[in-house]
N, C-alpha and C. Protein backbone atom coordinates (compact mmCIF):
# COMPACT_ATOMS: atom_id res chain seq x y z
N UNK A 1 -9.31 -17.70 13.18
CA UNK A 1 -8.02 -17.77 12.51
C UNK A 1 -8.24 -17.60 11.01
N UNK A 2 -7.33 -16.71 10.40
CA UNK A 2 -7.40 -16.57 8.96
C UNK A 2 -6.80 -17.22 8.10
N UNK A 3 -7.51 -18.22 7.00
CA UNK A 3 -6.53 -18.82 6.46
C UNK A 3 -5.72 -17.97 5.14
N UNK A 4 -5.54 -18.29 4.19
CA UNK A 4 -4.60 -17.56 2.71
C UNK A 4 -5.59 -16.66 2.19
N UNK A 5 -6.32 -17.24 1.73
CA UNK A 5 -7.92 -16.26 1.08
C UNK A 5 -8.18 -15.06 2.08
N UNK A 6 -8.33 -15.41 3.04
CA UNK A 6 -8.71 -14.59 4.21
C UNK A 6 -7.76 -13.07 4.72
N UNK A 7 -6.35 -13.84 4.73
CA UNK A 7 -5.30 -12.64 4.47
C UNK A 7 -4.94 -11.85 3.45
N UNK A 8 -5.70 -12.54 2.17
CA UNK A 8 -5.59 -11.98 1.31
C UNK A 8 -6.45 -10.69 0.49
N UNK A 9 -8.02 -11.25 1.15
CA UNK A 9 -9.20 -10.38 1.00
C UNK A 9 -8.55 -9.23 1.86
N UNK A 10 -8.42 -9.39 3.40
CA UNK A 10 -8.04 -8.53 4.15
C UNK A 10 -6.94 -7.22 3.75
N UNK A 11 -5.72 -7.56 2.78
CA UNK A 11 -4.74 -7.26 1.97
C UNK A 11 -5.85 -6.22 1.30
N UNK A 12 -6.75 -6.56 0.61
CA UNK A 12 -7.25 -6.09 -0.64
C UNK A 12 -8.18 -4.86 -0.11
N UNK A 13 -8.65 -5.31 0.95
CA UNK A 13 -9.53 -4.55 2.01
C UNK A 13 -8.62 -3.30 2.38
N UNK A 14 -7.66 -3.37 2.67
CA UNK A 14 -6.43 -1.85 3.03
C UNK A 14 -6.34 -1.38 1.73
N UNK A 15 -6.02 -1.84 0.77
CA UNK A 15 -5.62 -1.26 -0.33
C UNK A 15 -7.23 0.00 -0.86
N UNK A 16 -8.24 -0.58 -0.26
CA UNK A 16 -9.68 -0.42 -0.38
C UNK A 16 -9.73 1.05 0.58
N UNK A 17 -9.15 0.95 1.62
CA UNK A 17 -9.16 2.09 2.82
C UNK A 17 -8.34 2.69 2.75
N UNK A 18 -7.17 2.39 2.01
CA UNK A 18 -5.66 3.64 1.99
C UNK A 18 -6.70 4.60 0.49
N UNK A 19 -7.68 3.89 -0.58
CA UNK A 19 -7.46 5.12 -1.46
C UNK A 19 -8.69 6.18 -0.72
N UNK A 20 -9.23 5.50 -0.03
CA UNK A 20 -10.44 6.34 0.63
C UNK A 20 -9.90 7.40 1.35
N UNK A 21 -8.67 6.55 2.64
CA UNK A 21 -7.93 8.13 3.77
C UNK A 21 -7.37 8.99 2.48
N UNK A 22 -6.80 8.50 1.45
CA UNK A 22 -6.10 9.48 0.12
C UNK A 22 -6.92 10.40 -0.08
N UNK A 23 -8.42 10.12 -0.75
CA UNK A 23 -9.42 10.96 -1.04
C UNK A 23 -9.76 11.72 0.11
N UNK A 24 -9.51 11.40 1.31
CA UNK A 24 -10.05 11.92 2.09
C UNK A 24 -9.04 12.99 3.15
N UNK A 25 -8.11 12.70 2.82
CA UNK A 25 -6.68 13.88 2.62
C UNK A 25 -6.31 13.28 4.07
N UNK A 26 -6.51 12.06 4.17
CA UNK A 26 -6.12 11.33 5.99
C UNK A 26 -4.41 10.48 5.32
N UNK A 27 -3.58 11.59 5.41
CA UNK A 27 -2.68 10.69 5.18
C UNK A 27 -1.87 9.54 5.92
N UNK A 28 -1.80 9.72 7.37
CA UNK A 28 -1.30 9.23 8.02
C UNK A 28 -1.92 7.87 8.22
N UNK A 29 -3.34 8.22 8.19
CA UNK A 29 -3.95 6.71 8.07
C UNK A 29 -3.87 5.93 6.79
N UNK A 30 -3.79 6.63 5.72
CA UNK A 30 -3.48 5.90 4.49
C UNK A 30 -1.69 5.17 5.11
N UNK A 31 -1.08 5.60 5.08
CA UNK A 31 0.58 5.09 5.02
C UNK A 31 -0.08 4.04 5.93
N UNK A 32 -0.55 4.06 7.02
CA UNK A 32 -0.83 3.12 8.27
C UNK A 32 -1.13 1.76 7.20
N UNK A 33 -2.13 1.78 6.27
CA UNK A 33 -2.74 1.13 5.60
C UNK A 33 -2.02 0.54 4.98
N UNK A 34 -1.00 1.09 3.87
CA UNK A 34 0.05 0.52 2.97
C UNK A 34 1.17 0.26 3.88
N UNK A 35 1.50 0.57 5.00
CA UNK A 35 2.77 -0.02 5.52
C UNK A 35 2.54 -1.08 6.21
N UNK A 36 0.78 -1.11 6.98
CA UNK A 36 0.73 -2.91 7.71
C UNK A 36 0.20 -4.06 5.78
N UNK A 37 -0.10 -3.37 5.11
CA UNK A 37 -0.17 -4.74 4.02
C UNK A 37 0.99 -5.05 3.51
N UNK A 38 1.84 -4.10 3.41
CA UNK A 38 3.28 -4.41 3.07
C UNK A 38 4.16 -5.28 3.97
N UNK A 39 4.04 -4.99 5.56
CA UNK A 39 4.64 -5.52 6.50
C UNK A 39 3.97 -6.98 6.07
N UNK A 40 2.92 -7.11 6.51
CA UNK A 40 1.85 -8.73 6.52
C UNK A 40 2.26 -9.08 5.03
N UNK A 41 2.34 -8.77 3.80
CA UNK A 41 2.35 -9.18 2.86
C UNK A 41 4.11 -10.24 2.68
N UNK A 42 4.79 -9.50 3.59
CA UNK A 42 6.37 -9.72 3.23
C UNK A 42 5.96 -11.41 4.56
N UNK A 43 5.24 -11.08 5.98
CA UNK A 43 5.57 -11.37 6.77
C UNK A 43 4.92 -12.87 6.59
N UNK A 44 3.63 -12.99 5.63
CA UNK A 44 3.46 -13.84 5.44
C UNK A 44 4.01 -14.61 4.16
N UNK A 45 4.20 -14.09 3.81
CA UNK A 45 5.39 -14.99 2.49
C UNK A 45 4.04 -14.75 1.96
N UNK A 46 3.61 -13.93 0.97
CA UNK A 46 2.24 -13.92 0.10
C UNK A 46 3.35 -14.31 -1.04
N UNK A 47 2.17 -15.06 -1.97
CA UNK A 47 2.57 -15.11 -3.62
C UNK A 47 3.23 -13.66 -3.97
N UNK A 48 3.61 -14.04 -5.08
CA UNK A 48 4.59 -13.11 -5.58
C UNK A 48 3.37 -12.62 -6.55
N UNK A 49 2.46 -13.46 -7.19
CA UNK A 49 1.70 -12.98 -8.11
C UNK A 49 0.05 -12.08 -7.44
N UNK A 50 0.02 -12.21 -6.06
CA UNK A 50 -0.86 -11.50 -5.31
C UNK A 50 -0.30 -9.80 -4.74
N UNK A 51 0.90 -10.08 -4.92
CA UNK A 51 1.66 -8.95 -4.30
C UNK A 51 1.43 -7.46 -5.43
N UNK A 52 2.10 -8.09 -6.53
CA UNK A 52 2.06 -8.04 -7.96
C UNK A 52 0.73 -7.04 -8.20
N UNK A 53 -0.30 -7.31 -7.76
CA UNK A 53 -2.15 -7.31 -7.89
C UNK A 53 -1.84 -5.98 -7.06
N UNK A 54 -1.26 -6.41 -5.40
CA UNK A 54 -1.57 -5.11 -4.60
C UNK A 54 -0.68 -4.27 -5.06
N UNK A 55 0.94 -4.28 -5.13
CA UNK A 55 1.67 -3.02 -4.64
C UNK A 55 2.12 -2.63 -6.43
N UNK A 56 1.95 -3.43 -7.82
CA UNK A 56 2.46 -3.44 -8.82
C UNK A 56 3.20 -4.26 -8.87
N UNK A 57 4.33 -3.61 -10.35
CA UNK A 57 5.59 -4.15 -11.03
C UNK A 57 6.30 -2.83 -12.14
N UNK A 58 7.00 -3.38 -11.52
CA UNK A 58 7.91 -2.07 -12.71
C UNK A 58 8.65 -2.91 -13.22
N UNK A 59 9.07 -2.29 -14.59
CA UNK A 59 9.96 -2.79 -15.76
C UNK A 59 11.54 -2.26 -15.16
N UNK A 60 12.63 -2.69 -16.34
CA UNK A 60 13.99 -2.64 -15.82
C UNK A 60 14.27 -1.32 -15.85
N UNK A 61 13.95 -0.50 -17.07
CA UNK A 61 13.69 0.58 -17.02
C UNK A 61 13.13 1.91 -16.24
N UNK A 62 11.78 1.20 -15.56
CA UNK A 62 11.42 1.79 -13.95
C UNK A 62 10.29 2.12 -14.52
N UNK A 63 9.43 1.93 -16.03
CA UNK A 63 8.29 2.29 -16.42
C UNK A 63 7.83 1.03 -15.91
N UNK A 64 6.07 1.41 -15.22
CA UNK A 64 5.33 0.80 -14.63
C UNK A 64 4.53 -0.43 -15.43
N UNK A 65 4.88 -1.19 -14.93
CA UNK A 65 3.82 -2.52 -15.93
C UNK A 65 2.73 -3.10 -15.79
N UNK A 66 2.69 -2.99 -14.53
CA UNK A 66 1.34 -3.81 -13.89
C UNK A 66 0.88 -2.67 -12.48
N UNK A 67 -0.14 -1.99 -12.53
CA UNK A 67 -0.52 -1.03 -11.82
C UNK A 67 -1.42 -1.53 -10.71
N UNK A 68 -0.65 -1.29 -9.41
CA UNK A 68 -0.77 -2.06 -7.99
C UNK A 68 -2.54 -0.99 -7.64
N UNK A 69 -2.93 -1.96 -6.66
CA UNK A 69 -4.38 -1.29 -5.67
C UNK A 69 -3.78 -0.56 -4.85
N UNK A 70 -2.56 -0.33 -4.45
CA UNK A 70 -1.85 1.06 -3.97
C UNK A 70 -1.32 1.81 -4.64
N UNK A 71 -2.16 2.50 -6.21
CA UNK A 71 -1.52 3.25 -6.79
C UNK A 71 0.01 3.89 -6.25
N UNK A 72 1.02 3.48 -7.32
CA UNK A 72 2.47 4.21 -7.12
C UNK A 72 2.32 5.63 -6.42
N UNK A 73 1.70 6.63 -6.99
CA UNK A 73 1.65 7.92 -6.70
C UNK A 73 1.00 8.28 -5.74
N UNK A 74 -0.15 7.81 -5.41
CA UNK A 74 -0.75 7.96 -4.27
C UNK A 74 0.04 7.50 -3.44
N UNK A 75 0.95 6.46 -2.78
CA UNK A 75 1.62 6.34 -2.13
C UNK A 75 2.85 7.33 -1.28
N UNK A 76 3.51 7.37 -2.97
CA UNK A 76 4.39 8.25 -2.90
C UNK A 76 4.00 10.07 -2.15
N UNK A 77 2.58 10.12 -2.68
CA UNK A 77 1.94 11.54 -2.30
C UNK A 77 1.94 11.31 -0.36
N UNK A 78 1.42 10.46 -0.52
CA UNK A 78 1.24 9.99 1.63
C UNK A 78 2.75 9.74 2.24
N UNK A 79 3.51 9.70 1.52
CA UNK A 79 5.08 9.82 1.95
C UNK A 79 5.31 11.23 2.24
N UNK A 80 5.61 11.70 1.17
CA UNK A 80 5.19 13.34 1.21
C UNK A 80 4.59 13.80 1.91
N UNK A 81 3.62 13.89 2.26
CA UNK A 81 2.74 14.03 2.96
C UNK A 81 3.20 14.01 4.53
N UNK A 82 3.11 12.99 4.95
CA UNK A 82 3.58 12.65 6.43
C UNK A 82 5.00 12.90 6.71
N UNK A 83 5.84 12.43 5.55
CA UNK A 83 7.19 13.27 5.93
C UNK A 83 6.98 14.59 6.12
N UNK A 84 6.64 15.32 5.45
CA UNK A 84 6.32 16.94 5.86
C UNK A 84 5.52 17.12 6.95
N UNK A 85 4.79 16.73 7.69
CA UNK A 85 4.08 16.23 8.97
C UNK A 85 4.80 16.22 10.31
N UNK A 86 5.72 15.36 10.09
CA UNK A 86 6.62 14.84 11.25
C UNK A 86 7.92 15.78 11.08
N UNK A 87 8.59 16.48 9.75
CA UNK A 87 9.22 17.34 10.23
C UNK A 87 8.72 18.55 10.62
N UNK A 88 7.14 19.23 10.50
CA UNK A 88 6.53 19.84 11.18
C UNK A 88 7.04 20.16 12.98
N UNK A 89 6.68 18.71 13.15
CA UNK A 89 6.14 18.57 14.75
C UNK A 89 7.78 18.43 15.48
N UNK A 90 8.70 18.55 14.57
CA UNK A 90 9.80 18.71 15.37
C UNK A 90 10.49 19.63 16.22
């Protein structure tokens, strides 16, 4: 059983393997990556200031303040990415 630390390393550990599938042009496994730490992150009620660490913070403005271990853009690129993917295969 994992306690807080434990879900949290684990958290840090995806963020660790989504930039690798990125580099490694595996997008689908990257999103896999950022959408279960996001899911687990919400599901476990993580700190607000651990979240902060993984996914960022943006200002009111929408300029970036605190730059997440799921780089914004890289994200956004694996959206892209797999959306164009799946309307492929339609």
């Amino acid at each position: 059983m994992l306690d807080e630390k434990g879900i949290v390393r684990k958290l840090h550990d995806q963020a660790f393997l989504f930039r690798g599938h990125m580099k490694n042009r595996q997008y689908r496994q990257a999103m896999h990556c950022y959408e279960t730490a996001m899911n687990v992150a919400v599901f476990v009620g993580l700190d607000q200031k651990e979240r902060d660490k993984l996914f960022g913070v943006r200002g009111e403005k929408g300029q970036i303040i605190v730059a997440g271990e799921f780089p914004e853009n890289l994200v956004i690129k694996a959206m892209e990415k797999t959306a164009v993917g799946q309307i492929r295969t339609i």
